[in-house]
Protein backbone atom coordinates (compact mmCIF):
# COMPACT_ATOMS: atom_id res chain seq x y z
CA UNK A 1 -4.26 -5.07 9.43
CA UNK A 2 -2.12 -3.18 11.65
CA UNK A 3 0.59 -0.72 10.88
CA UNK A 4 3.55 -3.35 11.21
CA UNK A 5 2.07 -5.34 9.02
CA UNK A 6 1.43 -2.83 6.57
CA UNK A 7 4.86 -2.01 6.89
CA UNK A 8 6.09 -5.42 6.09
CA UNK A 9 3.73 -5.90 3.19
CA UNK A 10 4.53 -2.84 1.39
CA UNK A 11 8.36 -3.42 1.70
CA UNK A 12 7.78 -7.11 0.57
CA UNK A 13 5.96 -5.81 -2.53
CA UNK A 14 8.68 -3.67 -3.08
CA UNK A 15 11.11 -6.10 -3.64
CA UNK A 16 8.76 -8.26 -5.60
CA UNK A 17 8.69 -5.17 -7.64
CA UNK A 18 12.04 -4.77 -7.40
CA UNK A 19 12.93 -8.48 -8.67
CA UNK A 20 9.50 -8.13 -11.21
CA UNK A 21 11.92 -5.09 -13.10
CA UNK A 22 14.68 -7.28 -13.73
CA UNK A 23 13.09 -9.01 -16.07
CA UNK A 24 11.36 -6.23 -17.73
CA UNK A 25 11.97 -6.85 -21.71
CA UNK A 26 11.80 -3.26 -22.06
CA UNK A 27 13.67 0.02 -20.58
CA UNK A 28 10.43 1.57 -20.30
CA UNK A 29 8.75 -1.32 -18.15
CA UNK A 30 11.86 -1.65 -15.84
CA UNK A 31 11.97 1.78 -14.97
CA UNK A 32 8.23 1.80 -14.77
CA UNK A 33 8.42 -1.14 -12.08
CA UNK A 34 11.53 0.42 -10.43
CA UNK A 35 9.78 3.66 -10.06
CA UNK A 36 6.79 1.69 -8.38
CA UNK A 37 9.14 -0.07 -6.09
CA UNK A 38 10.73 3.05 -4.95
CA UNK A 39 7.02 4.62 -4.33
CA UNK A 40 6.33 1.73 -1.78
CA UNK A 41 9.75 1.05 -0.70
CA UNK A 42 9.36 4.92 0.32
CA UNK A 43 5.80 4.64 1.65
CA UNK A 44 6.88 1.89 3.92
CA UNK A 45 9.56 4.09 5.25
CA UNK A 46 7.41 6.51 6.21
CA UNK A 47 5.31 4.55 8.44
CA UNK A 48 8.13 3.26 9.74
CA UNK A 49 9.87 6.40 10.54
CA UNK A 50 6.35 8.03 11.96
CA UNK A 51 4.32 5.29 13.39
CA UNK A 52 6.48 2.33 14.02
CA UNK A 53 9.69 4.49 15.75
CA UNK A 54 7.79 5.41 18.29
CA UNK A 55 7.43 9.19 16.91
CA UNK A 56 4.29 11.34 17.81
CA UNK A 57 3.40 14.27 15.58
């Protein structure tokens, strides 16, 4: 698996997250999903903004 297409499966699992929380039947398990989709949402970022922009460090 290469980087862009860890890229696009974290952000798609994100928003399956994402969609997963509004159905949550409790507070608790929404924001637990939320949080979850904000952790890969951000990971994806990341490679994004480091490998996939072209950005050396």
């Amino acid at each position: 698996m290469n980087d862009r297409e860890i890229y696009e499966t974290l952000g798609a699992m994100a928003q399956d997250l994402m969609d997963l929380s509004e159905t949550a039947e409790s507070l608790i398990g929404e924001t637990a999903l939320r949080t979850a989709a904000a952790t890969l949402a951000g990971t994806a970022k990341a490679i994004h903004d480091h490998v996939l922009s072209g950005s050396e460090h």
